[in-house]
C-alpha atoms as a PDB file:
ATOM      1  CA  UNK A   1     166.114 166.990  62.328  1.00  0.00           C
ATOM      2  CA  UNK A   2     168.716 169.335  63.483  1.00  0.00           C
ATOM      3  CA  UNK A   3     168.840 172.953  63.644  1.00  0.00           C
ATOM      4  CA  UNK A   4     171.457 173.243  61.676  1.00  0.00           C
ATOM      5  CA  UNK A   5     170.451 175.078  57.704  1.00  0.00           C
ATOM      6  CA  UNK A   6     171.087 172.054  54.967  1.00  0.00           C
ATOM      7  CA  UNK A   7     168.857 173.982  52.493  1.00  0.00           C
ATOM      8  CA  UNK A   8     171.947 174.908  50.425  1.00  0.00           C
ATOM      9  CA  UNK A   9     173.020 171.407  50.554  1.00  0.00           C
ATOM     10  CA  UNK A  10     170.304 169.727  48.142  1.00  0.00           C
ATOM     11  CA  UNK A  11     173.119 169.212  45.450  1.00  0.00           C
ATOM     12  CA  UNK A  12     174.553 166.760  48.257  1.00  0.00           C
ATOM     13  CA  UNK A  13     174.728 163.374  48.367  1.00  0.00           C
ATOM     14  CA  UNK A  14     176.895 161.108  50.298  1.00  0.00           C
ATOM     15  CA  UNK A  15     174.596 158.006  49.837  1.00  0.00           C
ATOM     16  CA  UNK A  16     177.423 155.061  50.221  1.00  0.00           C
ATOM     17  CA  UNK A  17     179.941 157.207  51.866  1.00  0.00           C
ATOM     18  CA  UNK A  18     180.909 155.858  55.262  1.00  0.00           C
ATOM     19  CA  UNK A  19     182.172 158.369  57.524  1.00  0.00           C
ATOM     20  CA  UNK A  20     184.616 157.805  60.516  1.00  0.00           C
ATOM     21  CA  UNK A  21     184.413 160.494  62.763  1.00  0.00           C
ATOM     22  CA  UNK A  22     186.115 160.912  66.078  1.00  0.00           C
ATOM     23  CA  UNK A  23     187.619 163.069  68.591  1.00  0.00           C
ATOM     24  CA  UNK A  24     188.131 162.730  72.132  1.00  0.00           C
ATOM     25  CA  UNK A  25     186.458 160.785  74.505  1.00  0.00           C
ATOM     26  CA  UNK A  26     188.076 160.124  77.844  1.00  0.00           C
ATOM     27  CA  UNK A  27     189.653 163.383  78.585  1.00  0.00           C
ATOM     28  CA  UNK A  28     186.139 165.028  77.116  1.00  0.00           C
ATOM     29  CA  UNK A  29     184.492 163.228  80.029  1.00  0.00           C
ATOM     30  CA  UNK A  30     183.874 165.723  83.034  1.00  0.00           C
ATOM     31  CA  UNK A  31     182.776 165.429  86.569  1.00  0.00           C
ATOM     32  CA  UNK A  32     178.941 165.272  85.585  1.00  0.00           C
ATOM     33  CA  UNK A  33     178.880 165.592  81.452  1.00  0.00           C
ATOM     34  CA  UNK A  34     180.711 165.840  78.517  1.00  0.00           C
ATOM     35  CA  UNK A  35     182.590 168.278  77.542  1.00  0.00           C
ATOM     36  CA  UNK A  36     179.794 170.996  75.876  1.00  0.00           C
ATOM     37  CA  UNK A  37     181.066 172.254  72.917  1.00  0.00           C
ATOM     38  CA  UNK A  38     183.263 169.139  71.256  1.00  0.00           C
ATOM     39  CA  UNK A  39     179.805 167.413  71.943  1.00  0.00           C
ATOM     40  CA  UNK A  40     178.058 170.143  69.880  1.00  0.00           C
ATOM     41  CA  UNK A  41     180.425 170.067  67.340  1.00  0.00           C
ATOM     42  CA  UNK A  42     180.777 166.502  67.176  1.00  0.00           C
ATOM     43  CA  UNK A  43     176.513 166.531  66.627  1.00  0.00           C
ATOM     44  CA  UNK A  44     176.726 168.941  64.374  1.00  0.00           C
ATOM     45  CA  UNK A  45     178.859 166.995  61.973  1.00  0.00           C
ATOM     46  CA  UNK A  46     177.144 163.682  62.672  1.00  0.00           C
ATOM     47  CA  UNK A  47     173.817 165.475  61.747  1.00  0.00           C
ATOM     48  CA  UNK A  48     175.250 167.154  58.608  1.00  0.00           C
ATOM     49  CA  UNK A  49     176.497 163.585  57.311  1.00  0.00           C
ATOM     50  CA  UNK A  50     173.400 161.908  58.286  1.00  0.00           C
ATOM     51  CA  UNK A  51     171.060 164.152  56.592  1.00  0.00           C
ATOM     52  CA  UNK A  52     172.673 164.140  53.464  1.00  0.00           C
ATOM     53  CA  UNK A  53     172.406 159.883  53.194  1.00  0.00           C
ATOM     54  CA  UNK A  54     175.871 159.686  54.601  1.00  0.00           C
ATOM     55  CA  UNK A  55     177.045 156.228  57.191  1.00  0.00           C
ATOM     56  CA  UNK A  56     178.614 157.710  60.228  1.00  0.00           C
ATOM     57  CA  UNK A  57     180.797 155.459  62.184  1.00  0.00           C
ATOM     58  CA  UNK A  58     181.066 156.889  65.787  1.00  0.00           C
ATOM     59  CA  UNK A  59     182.186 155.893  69.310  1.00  0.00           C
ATOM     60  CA  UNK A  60     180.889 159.023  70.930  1.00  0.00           C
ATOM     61  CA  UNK A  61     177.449 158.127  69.584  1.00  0.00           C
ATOM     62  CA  UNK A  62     178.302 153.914  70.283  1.00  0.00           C
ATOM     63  CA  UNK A  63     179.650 155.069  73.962  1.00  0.00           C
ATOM     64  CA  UNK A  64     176.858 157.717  74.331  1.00  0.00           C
ATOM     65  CA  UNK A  65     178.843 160.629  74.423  1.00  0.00           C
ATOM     66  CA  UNK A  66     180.874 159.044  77.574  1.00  0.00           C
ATOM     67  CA  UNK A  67     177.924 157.508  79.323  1.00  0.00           C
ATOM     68  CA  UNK A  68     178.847 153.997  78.422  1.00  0.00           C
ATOM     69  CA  UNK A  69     182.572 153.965  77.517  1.00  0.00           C
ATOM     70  CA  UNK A  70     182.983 151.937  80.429  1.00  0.00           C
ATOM     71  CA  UNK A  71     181.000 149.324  79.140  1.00  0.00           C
ATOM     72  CA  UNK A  72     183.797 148.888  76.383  1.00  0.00           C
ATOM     73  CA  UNK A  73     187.215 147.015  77.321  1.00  0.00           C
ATOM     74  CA  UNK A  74     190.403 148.334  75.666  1.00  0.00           C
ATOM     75  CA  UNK A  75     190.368 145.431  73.072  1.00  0.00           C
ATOM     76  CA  UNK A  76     186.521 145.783  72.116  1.00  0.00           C
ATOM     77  CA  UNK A  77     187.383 149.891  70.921  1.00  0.00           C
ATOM     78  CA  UNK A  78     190.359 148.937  69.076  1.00  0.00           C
ATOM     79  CA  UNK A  79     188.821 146.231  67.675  1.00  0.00           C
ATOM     80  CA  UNK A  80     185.973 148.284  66.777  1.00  0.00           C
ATOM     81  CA  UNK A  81     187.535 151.408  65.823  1.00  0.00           C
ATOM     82  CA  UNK A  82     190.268 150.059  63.266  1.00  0.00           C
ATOM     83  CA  UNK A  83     186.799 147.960  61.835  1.00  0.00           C
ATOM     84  CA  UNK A  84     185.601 150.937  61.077  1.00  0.00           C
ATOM     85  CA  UNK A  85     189.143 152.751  59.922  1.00  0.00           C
ATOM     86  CA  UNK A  86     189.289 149.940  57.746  1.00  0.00           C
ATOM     87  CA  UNK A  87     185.444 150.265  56.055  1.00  0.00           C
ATOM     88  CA  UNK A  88     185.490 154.017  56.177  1.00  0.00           C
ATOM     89  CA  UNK A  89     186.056 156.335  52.956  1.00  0.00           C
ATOM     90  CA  UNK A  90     186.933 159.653  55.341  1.00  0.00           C
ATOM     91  CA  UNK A  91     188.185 159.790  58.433  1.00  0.00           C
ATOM     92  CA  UNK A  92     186.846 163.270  60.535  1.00  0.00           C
ATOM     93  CA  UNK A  93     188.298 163.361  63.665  1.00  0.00           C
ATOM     94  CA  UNK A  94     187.295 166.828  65.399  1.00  0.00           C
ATOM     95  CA  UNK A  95     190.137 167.984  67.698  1.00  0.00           C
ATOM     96  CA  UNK A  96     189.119 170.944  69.735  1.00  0.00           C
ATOM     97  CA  UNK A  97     190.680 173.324  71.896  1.00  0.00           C
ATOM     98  CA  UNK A  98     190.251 174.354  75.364  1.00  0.00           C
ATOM     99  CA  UNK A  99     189.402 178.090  76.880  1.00  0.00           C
ATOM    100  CA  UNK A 100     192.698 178.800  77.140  1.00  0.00           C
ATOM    101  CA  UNK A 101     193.900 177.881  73.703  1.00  0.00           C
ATOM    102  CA  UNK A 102     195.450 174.742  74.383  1.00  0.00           C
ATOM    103  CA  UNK A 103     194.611 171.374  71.920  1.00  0.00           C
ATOM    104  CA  UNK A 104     192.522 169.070  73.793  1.00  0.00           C
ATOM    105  CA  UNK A 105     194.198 165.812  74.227  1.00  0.00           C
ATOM    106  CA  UNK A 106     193.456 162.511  72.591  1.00  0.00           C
ATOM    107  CA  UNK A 107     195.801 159.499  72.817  1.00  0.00           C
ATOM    108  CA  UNK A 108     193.117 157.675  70.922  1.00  0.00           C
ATOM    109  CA  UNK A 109     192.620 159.888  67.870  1.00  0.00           C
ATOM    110  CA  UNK A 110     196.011 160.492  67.163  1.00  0.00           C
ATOM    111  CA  UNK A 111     196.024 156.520  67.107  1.00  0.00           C
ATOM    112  CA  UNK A 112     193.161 156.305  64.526  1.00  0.00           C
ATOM    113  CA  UNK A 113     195.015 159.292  62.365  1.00  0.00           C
ATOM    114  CA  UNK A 114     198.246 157.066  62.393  1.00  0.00           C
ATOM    115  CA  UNK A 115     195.862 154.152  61.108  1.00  0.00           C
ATOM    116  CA  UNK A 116     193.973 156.325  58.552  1.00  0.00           C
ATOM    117  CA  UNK A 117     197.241 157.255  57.310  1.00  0.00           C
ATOM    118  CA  UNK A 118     198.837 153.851  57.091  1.00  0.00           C
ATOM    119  CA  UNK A 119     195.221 152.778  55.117  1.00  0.00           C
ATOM    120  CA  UNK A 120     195.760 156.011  52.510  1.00  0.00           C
ATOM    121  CA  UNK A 121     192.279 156.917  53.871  1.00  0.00           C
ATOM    122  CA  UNK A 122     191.350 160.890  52.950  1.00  0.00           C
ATOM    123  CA  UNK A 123     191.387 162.505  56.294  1.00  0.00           C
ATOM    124  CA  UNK A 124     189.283 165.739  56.925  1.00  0.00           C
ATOM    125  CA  UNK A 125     190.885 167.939  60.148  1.00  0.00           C
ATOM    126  CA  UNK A 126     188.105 169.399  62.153  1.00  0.00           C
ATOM    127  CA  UNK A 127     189.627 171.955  64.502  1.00  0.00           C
ATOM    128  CA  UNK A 128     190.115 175.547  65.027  1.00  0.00           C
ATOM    129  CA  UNK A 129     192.300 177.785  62.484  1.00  0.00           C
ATOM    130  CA  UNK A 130     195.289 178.267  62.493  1.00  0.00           C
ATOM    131  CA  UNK A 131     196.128 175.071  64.745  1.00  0.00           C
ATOM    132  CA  UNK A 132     196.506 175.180  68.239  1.00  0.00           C
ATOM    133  CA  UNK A 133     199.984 175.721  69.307  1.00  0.00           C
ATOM    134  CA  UNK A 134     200.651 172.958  71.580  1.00  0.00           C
ATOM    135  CA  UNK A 135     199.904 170.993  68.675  1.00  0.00           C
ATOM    136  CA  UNK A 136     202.467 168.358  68.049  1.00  0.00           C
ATOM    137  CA  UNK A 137     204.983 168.541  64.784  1.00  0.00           C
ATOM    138  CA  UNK A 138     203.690 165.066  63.886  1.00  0.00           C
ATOM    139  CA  UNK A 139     199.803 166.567  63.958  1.00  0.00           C
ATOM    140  CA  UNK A 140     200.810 169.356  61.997  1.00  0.00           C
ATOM    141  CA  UNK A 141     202.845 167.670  59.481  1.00  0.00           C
ATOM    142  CA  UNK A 142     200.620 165.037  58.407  1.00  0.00           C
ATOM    143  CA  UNK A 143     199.634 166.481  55.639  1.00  0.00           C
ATOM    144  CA  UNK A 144     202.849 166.113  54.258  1.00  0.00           C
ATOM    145  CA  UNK A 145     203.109 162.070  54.249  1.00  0.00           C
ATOM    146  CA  UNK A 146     199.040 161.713  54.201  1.00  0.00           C
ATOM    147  CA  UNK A 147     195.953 163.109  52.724  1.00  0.00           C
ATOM    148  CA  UNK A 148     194.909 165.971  55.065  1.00  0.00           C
ATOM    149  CA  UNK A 149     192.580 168.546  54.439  1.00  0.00           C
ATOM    150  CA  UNK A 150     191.669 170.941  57.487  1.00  0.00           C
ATOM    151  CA  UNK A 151     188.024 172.674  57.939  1.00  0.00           C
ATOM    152  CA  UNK A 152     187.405 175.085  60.693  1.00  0.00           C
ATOM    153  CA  UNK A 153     185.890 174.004  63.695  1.00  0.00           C
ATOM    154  CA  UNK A 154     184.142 177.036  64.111  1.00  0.00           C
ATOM    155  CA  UNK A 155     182.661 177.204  60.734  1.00  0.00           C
ATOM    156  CA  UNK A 156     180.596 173.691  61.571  1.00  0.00           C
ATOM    157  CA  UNK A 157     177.700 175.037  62.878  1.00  0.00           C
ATOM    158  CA  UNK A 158     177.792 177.466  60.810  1.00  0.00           C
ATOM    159  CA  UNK A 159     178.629 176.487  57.760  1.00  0.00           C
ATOM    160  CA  UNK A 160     177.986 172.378  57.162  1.00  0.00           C
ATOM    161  CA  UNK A 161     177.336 172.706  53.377  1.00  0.00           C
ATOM    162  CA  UNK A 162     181.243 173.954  53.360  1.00  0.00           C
ATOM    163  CA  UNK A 163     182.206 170.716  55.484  1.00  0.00           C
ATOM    164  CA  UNK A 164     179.489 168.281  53.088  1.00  0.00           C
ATOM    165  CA  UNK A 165     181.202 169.417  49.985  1.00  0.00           C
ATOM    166  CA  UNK A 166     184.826 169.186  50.772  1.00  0.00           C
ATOM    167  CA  UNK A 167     183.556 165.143  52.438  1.00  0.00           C
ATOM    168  CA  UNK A 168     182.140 165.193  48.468  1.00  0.00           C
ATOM    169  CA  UNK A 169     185.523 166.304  46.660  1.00  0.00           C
ATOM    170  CA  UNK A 170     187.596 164.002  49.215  1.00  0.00           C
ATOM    171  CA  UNK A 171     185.516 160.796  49.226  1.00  0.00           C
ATOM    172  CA  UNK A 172     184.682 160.968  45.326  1.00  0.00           C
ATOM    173  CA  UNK A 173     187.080 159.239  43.645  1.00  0.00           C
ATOM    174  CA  UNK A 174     187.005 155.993  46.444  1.00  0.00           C
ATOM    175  CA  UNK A 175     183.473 155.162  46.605  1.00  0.00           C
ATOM    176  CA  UNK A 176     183.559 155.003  42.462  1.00  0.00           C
ATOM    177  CA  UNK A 177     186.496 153.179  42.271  1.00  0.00           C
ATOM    178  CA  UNK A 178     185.253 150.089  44.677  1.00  0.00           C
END
């Protein structure tokens, strides 16, 4: 079990929900690890959604945080990731910053947002507040063509009952209606 508090979250309960999330991977990777804190985060929300019954559907967990993404050719990810884009009721990609301020980059995120918009899947924003400012007009006017909600990135850790129960309000209406 994680460290992270889930006794406020007993009215919880994403049993059937699957949840997509992602964030970078290949520009995470550093000389000897992966980048600390998108890996905590990225934990964090995988724990969160795991102990409240949830399915998480993540390369950085399939890939072991970087370990073995070289295992995986280009067509076995995309194949894999727009499986799961297609199966998933929320899509969480977690889109950090850097030191400095500056949005971390993911070519391969902003592909699976484009997807989970195409597919009218709910899409839950984890990144700092307000956005980062090298954040690109298409990033922050998705919400305006797709359903985006945005939680803070900082509030994770902190806070996962606030991040389980806006998953709850996004993803209840799909899972009833299949």
């Amino acid at each position: 079990m994680s460290d992270i508090s889930l006794d406020s979250l007993e009215p919880v309960d994403l049993s059937g929900v699957n949840v997509f999330v992602g964030g970078p991977i290949q520009h995470a990777i550093e000389e000897d690890s992966f980048h600390g804190p998108l890996r905590h985060a990225i934990h964090d929300v995988i724990e969160a959604v795991s102990a409240v019954n949830g399915t998480v559907f993540s390369a950085h967990v399939a890939e072991k945080f970087g370990v073995d993404t070289a295992l995986f050719s280009p067509e076995q990810v995309s194949v894999r990731d727009f499986d799961w884009m297609r199966r998933c009721d929320v899509f969480v990609p977690v889109l950090p910053v850097y030191e400095h301020g500056d949005l971390m980059r993911t070519d391969g995120t902003h592909i699976e947002l484009g997807w989970a918009s195409a597919l009218d899947k709910p899409i839950v924003l984890v990144t700092p507040t307000p956005m980062a400012p090298n954040a690109s007009h298409l990033l922050r006017g998705l919400p305006s063509v797709a359903r985006v909600s945005v939680f803070d990135l900082a509030s994770v850790h902190r806070s996962p009952a606030g991040l389980l129960r806006l998953l709850t309000s996004v993803t209840r209406g799909v899972v009833m209606s299949e």
